[in-house]
PDB file of N, CA and C in Angstrom:
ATOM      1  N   UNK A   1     -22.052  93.123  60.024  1.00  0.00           N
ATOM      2  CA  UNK A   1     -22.884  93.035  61.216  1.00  0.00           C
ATOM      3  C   UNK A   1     -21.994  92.844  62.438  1.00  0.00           C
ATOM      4  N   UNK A   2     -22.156  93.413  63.298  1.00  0.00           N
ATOM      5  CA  UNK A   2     -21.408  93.140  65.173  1.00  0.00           C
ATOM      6  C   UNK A   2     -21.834  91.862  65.169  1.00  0.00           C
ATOM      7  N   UNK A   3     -20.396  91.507  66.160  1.00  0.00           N
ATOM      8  CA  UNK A   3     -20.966  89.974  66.526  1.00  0.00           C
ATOM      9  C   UNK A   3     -20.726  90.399  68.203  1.00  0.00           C
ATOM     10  N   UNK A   4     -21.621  89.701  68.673  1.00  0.00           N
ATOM     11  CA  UNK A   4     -22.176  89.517  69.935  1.00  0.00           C
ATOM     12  C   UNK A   4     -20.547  89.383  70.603  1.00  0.00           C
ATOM     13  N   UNK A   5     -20.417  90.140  72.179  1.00  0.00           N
ATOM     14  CA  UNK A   5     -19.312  89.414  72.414  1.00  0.00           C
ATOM     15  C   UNK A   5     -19.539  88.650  73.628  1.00  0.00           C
ATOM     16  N   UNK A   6     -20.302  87.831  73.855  1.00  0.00           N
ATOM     17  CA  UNK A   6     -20.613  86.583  74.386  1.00  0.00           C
ATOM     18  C   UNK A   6     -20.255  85.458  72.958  1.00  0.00           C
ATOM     19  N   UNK A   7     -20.584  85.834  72.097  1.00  0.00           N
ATOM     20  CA  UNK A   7     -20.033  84.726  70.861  1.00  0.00           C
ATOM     21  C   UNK A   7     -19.504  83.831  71.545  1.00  0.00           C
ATOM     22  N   UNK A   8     -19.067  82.200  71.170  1.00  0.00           N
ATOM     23  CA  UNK A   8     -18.095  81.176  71.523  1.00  0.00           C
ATOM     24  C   UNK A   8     -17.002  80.987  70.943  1.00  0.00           C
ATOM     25  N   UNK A   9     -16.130  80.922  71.276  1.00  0.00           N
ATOM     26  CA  UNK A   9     -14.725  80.292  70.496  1.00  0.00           C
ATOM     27  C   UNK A   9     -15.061  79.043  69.880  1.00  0.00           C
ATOM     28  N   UNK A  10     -15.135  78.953  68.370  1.00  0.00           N
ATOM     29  CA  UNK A  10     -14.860  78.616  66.658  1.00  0.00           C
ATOM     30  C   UNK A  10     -16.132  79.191  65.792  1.00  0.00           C
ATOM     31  N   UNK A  11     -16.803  79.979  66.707  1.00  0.00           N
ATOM     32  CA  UNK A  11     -17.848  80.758  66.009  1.00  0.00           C
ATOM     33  C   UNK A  11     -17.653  81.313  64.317  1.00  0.00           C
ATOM     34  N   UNK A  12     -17.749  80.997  63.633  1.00  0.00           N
ATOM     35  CA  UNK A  12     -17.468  81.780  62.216  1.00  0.00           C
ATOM     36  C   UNK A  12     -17.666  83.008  62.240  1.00  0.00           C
ATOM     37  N   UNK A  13     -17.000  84.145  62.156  1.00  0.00           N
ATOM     38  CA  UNK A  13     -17.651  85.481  61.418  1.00  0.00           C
ATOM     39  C   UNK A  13     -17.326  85.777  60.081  1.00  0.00           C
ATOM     40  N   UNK A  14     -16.775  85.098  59.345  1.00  0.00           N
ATOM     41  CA  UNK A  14     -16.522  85.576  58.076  1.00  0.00           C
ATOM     42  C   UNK A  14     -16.080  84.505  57.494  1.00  0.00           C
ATOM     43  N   UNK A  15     -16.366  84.936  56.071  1.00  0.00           N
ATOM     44  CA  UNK A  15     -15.725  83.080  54.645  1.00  0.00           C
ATOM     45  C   UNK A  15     -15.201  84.462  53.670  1.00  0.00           C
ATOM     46  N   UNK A  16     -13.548  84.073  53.456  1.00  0.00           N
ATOM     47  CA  UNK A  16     -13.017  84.363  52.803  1.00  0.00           C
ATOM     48  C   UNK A  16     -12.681  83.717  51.600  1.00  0.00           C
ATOM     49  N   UNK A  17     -12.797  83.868  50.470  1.00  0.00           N
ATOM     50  CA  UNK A  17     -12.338  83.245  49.202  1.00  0.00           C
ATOM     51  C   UNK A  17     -10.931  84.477  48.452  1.00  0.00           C
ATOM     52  N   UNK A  18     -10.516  83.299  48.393  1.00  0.00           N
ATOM     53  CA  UNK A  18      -9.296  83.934  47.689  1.00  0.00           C
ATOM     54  C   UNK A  18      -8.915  83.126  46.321  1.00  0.00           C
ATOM     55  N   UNK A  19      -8.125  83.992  45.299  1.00  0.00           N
ATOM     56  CA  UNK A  19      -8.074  83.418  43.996  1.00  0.00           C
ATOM     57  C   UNK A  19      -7.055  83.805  43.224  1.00  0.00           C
ATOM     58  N   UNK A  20      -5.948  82.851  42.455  1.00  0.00           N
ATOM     59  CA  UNK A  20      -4.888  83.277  41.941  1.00  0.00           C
ATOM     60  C   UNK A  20      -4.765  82.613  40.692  1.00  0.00           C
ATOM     61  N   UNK A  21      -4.616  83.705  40.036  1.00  0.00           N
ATOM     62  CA  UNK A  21      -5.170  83.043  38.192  1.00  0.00           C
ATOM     63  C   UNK A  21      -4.143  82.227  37.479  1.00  0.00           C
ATOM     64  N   UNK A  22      -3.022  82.256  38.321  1.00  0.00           N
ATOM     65  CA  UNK A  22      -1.824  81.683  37.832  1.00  0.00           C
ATOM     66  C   UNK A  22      -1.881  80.037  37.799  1.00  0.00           C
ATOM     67  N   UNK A  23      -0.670  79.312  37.328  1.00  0.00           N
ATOM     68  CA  UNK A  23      -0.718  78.058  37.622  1.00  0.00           C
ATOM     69  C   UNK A  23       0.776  77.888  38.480  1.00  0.00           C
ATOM     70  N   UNK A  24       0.047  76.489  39.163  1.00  0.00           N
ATOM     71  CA  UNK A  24       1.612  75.897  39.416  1.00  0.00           C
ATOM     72  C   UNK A  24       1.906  76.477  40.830  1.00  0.00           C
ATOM     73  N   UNK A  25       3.175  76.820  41.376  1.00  0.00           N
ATOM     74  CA  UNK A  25       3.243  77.217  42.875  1.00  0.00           C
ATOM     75  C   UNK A  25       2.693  78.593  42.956  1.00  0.00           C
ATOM     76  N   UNK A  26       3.187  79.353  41.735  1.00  0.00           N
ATOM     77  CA  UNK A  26       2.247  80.318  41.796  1.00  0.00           C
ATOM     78  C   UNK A  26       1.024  80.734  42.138  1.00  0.00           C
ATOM     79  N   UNK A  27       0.144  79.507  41.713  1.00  0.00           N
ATOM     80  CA  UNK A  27      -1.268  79.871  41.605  1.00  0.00           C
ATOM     81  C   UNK A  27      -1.586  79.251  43.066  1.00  0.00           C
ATOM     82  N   UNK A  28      -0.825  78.522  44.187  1.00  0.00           N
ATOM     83  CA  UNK A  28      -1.254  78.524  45.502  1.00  0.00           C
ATOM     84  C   UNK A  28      -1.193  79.593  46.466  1.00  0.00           C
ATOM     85  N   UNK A  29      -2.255  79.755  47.335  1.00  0.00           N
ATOM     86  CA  UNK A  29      -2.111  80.481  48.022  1.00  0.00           C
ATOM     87  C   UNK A  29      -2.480  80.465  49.110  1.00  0.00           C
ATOM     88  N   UNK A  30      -1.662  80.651  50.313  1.00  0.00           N
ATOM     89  CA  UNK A  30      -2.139  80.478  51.680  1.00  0.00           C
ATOM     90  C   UNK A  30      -2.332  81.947  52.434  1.00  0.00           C
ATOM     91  N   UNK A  31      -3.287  82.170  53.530  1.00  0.00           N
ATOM     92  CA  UNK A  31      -3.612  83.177  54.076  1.00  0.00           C
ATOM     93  C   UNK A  31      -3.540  83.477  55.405  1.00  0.00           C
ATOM     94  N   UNK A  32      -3.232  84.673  56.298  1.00  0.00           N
ATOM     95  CA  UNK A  32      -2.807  84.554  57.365  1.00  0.00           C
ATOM     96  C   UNK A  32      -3.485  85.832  58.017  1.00  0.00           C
ATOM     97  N   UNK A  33      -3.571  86.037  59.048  1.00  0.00           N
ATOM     98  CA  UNK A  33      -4.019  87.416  59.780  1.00  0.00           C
ATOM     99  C   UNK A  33      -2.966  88.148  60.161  1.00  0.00           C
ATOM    100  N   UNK A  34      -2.572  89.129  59.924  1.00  0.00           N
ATOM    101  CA  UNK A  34      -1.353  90.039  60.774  1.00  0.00           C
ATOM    102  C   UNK A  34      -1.712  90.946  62.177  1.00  0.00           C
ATOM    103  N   UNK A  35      -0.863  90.471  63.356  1.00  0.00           N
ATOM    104  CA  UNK A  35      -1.139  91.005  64.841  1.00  0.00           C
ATOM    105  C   UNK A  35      -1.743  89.774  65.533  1.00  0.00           C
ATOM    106  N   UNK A  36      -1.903  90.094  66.563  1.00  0.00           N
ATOM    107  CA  UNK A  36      -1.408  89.213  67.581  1.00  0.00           C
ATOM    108  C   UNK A  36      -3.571  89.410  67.996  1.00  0.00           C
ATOM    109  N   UNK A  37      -4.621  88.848  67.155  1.00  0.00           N
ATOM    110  CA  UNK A  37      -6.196  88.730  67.765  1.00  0.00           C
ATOM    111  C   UNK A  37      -6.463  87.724  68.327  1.00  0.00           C
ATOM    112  N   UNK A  38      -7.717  87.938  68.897  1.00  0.00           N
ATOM    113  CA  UNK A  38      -8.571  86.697  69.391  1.00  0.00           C
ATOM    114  C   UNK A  38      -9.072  86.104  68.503  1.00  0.00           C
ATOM    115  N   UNK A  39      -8.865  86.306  67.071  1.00  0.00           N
ATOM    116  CA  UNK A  39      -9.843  85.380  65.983  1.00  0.00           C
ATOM    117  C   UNK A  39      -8.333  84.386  65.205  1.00  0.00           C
ATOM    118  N   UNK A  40      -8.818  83.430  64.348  1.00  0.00           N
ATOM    119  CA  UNK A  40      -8.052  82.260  63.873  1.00  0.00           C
ATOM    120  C   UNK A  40      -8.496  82.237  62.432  1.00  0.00           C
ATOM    121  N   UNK A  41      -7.290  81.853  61.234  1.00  0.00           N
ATOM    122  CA  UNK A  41      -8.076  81.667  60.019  1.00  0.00           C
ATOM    123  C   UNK A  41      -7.578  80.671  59.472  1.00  0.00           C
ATOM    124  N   UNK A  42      -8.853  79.569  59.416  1.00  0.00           N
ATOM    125  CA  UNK A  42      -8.762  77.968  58.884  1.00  0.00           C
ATOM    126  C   UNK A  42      -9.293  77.860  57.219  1.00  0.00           C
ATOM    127  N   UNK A  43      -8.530  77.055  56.615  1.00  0.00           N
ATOM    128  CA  UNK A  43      -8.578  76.538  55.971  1.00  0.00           C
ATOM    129  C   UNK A  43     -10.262  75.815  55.916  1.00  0.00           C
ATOM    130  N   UNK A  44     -10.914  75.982  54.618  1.00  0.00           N
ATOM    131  CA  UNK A  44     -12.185  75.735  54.538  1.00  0.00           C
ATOM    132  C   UNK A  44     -12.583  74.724  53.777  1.00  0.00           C
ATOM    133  N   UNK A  45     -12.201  74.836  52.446  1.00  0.00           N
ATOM    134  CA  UNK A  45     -12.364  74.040  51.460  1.00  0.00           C
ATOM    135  C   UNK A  45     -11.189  74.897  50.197  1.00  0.00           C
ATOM    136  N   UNK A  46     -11.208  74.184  48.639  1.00  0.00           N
ATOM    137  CA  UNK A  46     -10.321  75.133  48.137  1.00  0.00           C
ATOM    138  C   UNK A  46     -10.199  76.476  47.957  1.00  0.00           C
ATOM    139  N   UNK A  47      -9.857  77.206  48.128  1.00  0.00           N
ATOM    140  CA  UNK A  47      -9.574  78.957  48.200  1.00  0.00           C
ATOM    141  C   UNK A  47     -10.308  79.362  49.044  1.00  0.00           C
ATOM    142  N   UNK A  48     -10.728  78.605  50.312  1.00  0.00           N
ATOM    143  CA  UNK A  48     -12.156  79.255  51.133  1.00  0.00           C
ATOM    144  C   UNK A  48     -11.103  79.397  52.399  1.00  0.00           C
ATOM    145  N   UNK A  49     -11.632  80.561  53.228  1.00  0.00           N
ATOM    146  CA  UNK A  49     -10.797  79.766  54.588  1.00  0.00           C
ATOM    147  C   UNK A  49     -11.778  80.836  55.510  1.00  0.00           C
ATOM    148  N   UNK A  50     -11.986  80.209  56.623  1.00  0.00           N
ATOM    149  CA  UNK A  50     -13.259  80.772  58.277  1.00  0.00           C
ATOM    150  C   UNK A  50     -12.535  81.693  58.464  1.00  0.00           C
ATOM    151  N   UNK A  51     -12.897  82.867  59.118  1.00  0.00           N
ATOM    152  CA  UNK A  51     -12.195  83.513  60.066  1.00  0.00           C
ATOM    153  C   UNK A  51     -13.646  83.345  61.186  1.00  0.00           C
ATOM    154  N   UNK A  52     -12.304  82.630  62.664  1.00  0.00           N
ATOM    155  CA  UNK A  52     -13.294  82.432  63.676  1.00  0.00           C
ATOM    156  C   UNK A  52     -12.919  82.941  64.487  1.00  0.00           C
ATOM    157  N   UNK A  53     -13.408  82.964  65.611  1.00  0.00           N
ATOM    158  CA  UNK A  53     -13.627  83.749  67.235  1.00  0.00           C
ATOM    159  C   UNK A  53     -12.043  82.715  67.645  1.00  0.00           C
ATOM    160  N   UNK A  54     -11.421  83.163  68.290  1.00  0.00           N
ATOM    161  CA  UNK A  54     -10.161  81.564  69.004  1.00  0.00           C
ATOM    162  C   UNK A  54     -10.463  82.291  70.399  1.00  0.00           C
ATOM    163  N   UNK A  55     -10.666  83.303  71.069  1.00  0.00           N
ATOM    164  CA  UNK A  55     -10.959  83.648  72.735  1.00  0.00           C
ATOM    165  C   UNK A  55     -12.053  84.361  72.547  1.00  0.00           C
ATOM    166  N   UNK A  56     -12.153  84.236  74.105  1.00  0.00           N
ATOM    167  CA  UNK A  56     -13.094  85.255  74.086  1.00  0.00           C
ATOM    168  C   UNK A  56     -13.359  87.268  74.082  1.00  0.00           C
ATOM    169  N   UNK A  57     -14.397  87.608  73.859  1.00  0.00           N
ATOM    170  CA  UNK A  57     -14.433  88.583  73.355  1.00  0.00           C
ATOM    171  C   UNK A  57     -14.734  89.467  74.526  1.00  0.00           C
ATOM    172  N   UNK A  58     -14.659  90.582  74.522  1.00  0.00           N
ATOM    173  CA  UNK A  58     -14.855  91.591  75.668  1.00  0.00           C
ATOM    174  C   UNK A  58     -15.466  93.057  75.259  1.00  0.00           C
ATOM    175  N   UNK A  59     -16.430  93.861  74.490  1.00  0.00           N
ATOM    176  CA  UNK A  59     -16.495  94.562  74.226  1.00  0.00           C
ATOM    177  C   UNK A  59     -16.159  95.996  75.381  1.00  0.00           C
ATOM    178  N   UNK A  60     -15.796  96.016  76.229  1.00  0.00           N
ATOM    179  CA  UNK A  60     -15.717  96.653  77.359  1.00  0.00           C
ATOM    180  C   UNK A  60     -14.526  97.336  77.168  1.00  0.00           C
ATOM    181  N   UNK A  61     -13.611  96.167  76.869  1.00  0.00           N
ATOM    182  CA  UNK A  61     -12.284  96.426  76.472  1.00  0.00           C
ATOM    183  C   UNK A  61     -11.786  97.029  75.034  1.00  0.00           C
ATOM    184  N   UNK A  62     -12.591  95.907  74.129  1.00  0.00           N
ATOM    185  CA  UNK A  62     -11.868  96.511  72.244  1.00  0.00           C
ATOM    186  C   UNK A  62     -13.843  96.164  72.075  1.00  0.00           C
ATOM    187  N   UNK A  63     -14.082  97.505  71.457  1.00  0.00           N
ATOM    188  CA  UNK A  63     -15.201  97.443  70.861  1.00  0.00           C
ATOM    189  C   UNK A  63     -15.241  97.168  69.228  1.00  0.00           C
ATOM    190  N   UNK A  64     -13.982  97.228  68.531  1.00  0.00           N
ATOM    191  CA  UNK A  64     -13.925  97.195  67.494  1.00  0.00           C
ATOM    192  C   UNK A  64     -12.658  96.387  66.669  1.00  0.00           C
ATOM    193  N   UNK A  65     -12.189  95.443  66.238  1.00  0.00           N
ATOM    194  CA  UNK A  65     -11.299  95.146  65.767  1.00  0.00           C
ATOM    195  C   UNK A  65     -11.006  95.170  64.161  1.00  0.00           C
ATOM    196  N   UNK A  66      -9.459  95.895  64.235  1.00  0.00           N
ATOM    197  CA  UNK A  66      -8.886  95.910  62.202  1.00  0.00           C
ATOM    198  C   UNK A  66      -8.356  94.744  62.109  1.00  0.00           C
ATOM    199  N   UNK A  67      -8.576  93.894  61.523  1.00  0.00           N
ATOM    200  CA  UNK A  67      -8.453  92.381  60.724  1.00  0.00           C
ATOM    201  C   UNK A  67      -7.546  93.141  59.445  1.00  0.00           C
ATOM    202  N   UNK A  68      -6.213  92.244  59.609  1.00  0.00           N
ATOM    203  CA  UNK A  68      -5.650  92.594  58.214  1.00  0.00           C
ATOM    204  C   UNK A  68      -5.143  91.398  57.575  1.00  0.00           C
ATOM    205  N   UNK A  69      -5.843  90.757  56.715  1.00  0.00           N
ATOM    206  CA  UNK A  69      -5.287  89.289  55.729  1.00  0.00           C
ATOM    207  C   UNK A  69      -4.389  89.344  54.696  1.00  0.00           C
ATOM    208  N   UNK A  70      -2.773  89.202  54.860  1.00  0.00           N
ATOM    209  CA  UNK A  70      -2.661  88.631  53.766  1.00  0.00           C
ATOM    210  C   UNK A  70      -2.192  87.075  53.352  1.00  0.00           C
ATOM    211  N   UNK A  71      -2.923  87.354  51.906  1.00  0.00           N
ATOM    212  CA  UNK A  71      -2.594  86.221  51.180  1.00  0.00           C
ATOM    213  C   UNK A  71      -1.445  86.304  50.372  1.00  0.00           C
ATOM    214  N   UNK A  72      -0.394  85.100  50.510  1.00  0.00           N
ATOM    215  CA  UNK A  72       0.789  85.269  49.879  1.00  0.00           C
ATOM    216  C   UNK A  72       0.712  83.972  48.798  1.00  0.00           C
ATOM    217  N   UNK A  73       1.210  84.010  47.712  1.00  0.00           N
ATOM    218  CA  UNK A  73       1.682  82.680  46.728  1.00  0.00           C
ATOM    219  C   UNK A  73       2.847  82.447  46.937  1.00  0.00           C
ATOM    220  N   UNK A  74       3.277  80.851  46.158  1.00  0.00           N
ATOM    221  CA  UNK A  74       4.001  80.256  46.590  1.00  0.00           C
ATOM    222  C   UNK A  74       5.249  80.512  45.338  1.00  0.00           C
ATOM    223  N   UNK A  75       4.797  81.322  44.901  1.00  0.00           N
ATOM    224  CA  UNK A  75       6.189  81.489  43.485  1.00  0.00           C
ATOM    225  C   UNK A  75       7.503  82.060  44.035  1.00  0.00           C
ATOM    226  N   UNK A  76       7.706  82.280  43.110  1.00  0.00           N
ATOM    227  CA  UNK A  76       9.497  82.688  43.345  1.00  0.00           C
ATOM    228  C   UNK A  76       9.499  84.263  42.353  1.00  0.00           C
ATOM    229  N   UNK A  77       9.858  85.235  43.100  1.00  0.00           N
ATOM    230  CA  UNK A  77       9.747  85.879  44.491  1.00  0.00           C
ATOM    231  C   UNK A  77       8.117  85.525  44.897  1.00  0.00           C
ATOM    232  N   UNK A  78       7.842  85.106  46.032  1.00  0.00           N
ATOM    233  CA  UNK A  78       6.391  85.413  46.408  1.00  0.00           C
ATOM    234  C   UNK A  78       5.752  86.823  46.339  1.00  0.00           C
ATOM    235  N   UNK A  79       4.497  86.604  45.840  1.00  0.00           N
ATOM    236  CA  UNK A  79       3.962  87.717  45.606  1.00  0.00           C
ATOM    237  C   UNK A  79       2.777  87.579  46.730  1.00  0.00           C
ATOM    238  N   UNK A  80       2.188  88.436  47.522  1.00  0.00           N
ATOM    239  CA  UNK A  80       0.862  89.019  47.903  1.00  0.00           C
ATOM    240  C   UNK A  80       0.107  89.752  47.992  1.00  0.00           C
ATOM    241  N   UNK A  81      -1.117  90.072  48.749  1.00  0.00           N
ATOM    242  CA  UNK A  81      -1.935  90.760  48.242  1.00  0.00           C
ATOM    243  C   UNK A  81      -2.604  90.879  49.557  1.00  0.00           C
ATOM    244  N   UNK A  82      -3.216  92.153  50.573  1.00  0.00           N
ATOM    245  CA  UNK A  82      -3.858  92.519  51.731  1.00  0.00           C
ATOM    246  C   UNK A  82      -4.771  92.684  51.972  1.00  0.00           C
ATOM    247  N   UNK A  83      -6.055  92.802  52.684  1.00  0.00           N
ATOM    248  CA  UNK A  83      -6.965  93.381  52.531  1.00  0.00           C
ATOM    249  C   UNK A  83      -7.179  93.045  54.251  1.00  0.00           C
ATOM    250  N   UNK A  84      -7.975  94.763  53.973  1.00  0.00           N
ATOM    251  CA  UNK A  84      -8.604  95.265  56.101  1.00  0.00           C
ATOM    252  C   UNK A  84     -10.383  94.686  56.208  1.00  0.00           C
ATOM    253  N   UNK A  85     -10.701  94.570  57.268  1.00  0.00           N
ATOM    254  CA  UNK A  85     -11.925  94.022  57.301  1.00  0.00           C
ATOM    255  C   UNK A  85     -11.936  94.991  59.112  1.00  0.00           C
ATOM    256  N   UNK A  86     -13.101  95.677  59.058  1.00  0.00           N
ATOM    257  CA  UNK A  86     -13.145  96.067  60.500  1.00  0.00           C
ATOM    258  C   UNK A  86     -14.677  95.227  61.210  1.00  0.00           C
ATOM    259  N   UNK A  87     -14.345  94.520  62.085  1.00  0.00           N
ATOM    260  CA  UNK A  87     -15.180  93.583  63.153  1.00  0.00           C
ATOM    261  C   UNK A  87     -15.814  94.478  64.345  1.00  0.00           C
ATOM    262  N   UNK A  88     -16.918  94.592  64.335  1.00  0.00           N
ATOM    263  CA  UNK A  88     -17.144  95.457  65.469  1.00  0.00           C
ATOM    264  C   UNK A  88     -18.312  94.528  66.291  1.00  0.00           C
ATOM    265  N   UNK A  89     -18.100  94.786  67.794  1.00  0.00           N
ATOM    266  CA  UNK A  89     -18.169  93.660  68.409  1.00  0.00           C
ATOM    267  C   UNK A  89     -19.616  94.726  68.974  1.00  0.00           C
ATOM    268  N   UNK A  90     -20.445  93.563  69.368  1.00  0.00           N
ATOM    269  CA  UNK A  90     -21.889  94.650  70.293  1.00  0.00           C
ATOM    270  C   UNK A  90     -21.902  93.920  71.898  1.00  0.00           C
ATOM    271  N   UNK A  91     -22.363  95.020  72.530  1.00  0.00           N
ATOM    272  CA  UNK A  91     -22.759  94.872  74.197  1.00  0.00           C
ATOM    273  C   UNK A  91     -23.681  93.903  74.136  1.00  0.00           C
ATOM    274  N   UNK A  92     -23.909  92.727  75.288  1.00  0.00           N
ATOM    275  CA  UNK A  92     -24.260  91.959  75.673  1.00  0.00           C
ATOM    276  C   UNK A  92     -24.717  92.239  77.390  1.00  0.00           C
ATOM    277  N   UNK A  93     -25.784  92.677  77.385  1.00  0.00           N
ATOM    278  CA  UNK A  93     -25.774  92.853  79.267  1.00  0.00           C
ATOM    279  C   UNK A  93     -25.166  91.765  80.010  1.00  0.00           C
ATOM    280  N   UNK A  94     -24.099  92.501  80.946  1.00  0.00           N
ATOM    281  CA  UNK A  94     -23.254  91.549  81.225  1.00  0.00           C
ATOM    282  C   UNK A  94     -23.655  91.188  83.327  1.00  0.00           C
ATOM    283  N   UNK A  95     -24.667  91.873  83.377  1.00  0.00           N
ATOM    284  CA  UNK A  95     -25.325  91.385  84.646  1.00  0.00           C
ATOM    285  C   UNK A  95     -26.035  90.831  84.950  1.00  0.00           C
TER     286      UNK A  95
END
């Protein structure tokens, strides 16, 4: 679904769960966004983590944003794993 881009900064748009069958440092895993967005990804509960709004949004400007997550483990070599999510933002009459 578009999220409004009047939205607020820590707005949730998405709950990511992530899962690593391994044990030990292996089986941790932390997650990150790649590129430089207006959204933030927190830590939720175990393997959960928000992806939220961190500025504000402008559809005028980017009507659409590619979200790319990866999740890396903590083994030796680290291993990870990517995935794209496309965010598409909707008009808000802005007069």
């Amino acid at each position: 679904n578009p999220i409004p881009e009047d939205s607020v900064p820590s707005t949730v748009v998405a709950v990511i769960n992530v899962r690593d069958r391994d044990s030990g440092d292996n089986g941790e895993v932390t997650c990150n966004i790649d590129g430089d967005l207006p959204f933030r990804l927190e830590p939720s509960s175990e393997n959960t983590y928000k992806l939220t709004i961190a500025s504000a949004l402008d559809r005028e400007n980017v009507s659409a944003y590619n979200i790319t997550i990866t999740a890396r483990d903590r083994g030796s070599p680290a291993l990870s794993s990517r995935a794209a999510l496309v965010l598409e933002v909707s008009d808000v009459n802005d007069n």
